[in-house]
N, C-alpha and C. Protein backbone atom coordinates (compact mmCIF):
# COMPACT_ATOMS: atom_id res chain seq x y z
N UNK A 1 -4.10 -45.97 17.00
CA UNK A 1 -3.39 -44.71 17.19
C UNK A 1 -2.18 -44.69 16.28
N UNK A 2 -1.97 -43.38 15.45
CA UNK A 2 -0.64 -43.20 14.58
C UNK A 2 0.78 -42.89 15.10
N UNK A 3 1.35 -42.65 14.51
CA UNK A 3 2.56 -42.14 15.09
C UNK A 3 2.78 -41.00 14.13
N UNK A 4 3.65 -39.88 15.07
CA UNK A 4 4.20 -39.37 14.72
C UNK A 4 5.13 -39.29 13.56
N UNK A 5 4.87 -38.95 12.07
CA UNK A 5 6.43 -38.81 10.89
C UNK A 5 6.31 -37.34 10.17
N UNK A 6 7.85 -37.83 10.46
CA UNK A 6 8.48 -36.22 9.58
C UNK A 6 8.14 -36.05 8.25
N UNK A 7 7.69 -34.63 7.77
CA UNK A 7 7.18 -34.04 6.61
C UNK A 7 8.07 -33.28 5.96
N UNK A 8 8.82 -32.74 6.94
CA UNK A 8 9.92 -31.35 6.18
C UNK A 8 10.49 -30.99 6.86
N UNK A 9 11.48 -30.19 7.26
CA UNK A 9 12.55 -29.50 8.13
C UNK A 9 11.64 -28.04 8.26
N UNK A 10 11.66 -27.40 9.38
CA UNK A 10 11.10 -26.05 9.72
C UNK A 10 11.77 -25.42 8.44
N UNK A 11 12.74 -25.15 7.85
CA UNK A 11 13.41 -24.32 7.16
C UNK A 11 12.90 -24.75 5.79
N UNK A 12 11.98 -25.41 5.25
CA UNK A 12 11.88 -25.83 3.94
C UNK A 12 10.16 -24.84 3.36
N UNK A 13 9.73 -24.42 4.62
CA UNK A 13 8.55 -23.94 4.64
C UNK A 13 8.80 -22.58 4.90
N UNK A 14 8.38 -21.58 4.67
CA UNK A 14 8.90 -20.55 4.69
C UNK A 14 7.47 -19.61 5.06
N UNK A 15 7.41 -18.66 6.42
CA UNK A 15 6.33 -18.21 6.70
C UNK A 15 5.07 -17.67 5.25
N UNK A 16 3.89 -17.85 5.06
CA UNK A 16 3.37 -17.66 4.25
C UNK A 16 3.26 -18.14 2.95
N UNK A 17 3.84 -19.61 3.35
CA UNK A 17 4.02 -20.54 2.25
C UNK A 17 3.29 -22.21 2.02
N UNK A 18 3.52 -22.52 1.31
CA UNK A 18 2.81 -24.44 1.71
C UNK A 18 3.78 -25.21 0.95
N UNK A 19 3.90 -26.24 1.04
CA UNK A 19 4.57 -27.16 -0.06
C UNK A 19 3.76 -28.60 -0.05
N UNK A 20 4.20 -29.54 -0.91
CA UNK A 20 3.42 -30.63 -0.94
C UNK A 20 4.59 -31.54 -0.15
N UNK A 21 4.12 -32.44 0.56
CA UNK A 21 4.48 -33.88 1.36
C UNK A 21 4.15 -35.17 0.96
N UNK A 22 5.00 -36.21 0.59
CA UNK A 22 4.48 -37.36 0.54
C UNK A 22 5.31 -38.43 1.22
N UNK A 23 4.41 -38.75 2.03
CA UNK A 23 4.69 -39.71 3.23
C UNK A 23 3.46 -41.03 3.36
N UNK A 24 4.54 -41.88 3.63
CA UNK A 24 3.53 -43.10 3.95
C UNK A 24 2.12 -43.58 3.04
N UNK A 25 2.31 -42.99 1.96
CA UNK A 25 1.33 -43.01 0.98
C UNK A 25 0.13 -41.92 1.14
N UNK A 26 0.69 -41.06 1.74
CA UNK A 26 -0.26 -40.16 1.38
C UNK A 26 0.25 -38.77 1.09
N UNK A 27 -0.54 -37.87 0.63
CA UNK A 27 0.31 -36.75 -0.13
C UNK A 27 -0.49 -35.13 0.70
N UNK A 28 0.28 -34.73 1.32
CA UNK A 28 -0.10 -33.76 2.23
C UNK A 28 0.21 -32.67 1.54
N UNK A 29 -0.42 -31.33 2.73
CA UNK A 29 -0.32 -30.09 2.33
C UNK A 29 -0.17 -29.37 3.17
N UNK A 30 1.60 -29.11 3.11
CA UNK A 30 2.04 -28.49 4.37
C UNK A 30 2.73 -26.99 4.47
N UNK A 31 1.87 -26.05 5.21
CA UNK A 31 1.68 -24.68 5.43
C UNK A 31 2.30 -24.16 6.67
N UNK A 32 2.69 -23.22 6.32
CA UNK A 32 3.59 -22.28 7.80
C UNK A 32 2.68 -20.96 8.10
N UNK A 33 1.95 -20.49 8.63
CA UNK A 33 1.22 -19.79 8.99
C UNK A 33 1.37 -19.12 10.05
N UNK A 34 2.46 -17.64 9.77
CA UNK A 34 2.96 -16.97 10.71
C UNK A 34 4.08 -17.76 11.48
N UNK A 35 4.71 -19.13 11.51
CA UNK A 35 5.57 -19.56 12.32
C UNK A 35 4.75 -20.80 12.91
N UNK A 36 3.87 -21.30 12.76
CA UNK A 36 2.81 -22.07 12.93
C UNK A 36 2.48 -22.95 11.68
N UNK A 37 2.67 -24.17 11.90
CA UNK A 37 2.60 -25.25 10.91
C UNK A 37 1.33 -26.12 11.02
N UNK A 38 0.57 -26.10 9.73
CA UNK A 38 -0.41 -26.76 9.36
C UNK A 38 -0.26 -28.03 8.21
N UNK A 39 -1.16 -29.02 8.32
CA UNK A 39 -1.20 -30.12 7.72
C UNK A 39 -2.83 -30.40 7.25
N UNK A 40 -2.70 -30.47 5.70
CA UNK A 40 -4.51 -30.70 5.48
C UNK A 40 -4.34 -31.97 4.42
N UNK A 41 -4.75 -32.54 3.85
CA UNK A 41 -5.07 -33.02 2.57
C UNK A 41 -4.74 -32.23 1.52
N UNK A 42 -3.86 -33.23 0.77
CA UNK A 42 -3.68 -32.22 -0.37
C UNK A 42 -4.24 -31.88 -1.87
N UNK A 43 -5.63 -32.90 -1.98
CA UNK A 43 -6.25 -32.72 -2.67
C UNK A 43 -7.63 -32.07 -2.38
N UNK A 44 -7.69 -31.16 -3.58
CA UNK A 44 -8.96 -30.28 -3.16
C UNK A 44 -10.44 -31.32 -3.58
N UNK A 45 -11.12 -31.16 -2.65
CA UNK A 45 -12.44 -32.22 -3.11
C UNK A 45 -13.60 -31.28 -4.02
N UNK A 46 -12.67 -30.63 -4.58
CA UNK A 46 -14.17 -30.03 -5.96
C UNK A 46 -13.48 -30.60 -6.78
N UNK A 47 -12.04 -30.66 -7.28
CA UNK A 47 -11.81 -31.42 -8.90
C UNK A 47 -10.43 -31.87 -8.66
N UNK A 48 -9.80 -32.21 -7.38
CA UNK A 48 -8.69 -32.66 -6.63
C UNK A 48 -7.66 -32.03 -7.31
N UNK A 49 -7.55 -30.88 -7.02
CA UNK A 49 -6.37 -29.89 -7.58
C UNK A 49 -5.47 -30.06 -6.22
N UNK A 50 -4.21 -29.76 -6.29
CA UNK A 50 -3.27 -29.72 -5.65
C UNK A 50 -3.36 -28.44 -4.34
N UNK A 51 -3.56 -28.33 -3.55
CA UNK A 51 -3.29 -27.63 -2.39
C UNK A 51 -2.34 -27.01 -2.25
N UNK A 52 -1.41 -27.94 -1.94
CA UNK A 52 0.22 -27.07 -1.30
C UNK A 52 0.62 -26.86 -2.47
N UNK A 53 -0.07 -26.47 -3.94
CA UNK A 53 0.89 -25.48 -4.80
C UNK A 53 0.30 -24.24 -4.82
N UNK A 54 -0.93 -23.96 -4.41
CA UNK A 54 -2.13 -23.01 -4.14
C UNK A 54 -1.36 -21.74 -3.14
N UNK A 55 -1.90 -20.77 -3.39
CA UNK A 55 -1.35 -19.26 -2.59
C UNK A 55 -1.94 -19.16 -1.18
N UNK A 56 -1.17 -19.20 -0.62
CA UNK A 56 -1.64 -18.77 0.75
C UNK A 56 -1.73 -17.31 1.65
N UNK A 57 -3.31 -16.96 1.79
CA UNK A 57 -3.34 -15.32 2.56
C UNK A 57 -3.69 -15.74 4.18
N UNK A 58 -2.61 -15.34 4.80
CA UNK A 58 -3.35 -16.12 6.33
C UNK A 58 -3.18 -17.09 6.46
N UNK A 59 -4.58 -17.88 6.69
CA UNK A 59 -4.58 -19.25 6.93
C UNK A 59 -5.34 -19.87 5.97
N UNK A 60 -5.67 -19.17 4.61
CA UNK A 60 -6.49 -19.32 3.81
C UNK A 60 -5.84 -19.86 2.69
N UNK A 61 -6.07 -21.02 2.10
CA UNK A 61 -5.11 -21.52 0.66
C UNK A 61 -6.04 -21.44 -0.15
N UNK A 62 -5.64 -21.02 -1.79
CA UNK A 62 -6.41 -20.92 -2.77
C UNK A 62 -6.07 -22.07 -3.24
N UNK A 63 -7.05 -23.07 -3.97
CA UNK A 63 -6.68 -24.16 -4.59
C UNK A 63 -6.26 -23.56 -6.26
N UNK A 64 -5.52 -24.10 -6.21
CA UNK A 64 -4.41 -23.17 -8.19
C UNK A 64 -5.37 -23.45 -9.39
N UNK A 65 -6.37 -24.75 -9.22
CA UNK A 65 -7.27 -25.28 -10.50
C UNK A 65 -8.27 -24.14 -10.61
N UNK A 66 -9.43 -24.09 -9.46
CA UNK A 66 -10.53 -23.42 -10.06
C UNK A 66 -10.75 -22.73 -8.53
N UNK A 67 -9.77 -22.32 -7.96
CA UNK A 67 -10.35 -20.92 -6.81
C UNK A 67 -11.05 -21.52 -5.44
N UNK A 68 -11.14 -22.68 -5.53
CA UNK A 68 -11.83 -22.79 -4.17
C UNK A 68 -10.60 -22.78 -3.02
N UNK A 69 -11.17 -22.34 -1.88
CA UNK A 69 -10.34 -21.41 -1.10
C UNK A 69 -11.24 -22.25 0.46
N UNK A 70 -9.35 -22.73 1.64
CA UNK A 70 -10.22 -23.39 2.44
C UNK A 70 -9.15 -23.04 3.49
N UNK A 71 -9.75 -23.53 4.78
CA UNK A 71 -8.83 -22.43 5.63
C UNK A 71 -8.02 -24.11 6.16
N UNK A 72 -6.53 -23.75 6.44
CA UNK A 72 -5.77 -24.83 6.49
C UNK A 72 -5.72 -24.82 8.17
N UNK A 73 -6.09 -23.93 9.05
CA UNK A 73 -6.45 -24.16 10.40
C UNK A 73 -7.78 -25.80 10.41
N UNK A 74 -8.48 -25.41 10.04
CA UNK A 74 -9.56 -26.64 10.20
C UNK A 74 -10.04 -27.72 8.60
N UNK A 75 -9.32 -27.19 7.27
CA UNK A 75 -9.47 -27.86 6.72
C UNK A 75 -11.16 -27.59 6.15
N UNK A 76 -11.61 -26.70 6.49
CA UNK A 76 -13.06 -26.17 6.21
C UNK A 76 -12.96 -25.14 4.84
N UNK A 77 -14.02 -25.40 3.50
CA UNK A 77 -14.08 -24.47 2.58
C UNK A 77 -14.79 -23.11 2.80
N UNK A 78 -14.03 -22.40 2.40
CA UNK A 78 -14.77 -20.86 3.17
C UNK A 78 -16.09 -20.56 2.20
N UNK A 79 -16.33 -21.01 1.12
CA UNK A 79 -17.55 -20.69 0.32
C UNK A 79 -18.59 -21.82 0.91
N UNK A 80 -18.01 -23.29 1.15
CA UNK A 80 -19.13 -24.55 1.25
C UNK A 80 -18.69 -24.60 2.38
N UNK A 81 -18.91 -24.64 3.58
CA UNK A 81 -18.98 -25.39 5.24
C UNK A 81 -18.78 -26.76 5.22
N UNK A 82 -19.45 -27.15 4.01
CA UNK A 82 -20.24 -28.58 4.15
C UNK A 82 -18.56 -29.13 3.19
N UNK A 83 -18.43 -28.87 3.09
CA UNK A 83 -17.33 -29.13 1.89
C UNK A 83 -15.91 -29.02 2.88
N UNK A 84 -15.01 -30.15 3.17
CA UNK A 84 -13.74 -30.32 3.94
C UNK A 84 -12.63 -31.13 3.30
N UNK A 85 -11.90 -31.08 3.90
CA UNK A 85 -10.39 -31.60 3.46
C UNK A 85 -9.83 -32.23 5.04
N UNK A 86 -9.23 -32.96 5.31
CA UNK A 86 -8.58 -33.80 6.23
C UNK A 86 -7.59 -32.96 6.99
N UNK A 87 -7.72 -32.89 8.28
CA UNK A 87 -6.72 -31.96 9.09
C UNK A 87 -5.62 -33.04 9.70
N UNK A 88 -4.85 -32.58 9.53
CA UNK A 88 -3.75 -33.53 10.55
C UNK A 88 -3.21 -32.80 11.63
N UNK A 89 -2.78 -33.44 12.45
CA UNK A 89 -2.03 -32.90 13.99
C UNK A 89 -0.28 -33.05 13.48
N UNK A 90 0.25 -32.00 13.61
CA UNK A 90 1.25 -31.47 13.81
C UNK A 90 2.11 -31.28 14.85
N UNK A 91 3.38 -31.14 14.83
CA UNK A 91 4.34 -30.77 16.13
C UNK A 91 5.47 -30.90 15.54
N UNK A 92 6.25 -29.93 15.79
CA UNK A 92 7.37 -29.77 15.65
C UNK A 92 8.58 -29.72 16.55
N UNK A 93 9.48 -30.71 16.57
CA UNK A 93 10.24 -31.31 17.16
C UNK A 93 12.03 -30.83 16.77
N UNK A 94 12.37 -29.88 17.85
CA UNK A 94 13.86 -29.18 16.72
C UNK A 94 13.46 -28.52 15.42
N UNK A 95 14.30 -29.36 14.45
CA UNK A 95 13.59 -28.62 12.80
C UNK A 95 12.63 -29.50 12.43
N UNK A 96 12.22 -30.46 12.59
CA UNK A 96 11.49 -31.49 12.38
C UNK A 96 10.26 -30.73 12.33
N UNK A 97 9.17 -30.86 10.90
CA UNK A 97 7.94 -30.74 11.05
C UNK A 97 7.48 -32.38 10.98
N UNK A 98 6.16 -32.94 12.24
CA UNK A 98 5.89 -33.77 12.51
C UNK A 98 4.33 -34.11 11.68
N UNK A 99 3.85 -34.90 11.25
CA UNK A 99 2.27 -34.99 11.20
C UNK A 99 2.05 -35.96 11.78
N UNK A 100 0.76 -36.48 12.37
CA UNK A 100 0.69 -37.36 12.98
C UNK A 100 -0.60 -38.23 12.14
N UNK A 101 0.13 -39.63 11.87
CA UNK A 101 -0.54 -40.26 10.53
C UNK A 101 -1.51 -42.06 11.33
C-alpha cells in the first residue's frame, strides 16, 4: 500500500487546466476538472508525448504530439478503449493536491 504525496497546491492548477508533476520518480499529469482534481500518467502510450502540456475540454486531454485524446477521469483513450494511461487516486487536503503513489 502507497502513501499519500503532494503534487501541487490547489491554486497552481487552475479550473480547465493540467500541469506536469514529478514526484518520487515518476512524472504525472495533473488536471482540475471543474474544481475536481485528476491524476493520470503523463506519458501518452502512442509516441509518449507529454499529457499535462496537452489542452483540456472537460475531462478530455488532447495529447500536444499527434491528437490522441483520453479522458483523465479513467485514463481511457476515447478513439482506442483498449489503449490506457495509469489513473491515480487523489485527495485534497487544505491546498494540498494529494496522489496516492
Amino acid at each position: 500500500m502507497g502513501d499519500f504525496v503532494r503534487v501541487a497546491g490547489s491554486g497552481e492548477v487552475q479550473p480547465g487546466h493540467g500541469m506536469v508533476a514529478e514526484v518520487n520518480g515518476k512524472t504525472l499529469a495533473v488536471f482540475n476538472v471543474d474544481g475536481t482534481f485528476h491524476a493520470i500518467d503523463n506519458t501518452c502510450v502512442h509516441r509518449g508525448g507529454p499529457l499535462g502540456e496537452g489542452d483540456l475540454e472537460g475531462s478530455i486531454v488532447t495529447c500536444p504530439w499527434h491528437g490522441w485524446k483520453f479522458d483523465v477521469t479513467t485514463g481511457t483513450c476515447v478513439a482506442n478503449p483498449m489503449a490506457k494511461v495509469e489513473v491515480y487516486q487523489v485527495k485534497v487536503e487544505g491546498t494540498d493536491v494529494k496522489v496516492l503513489l
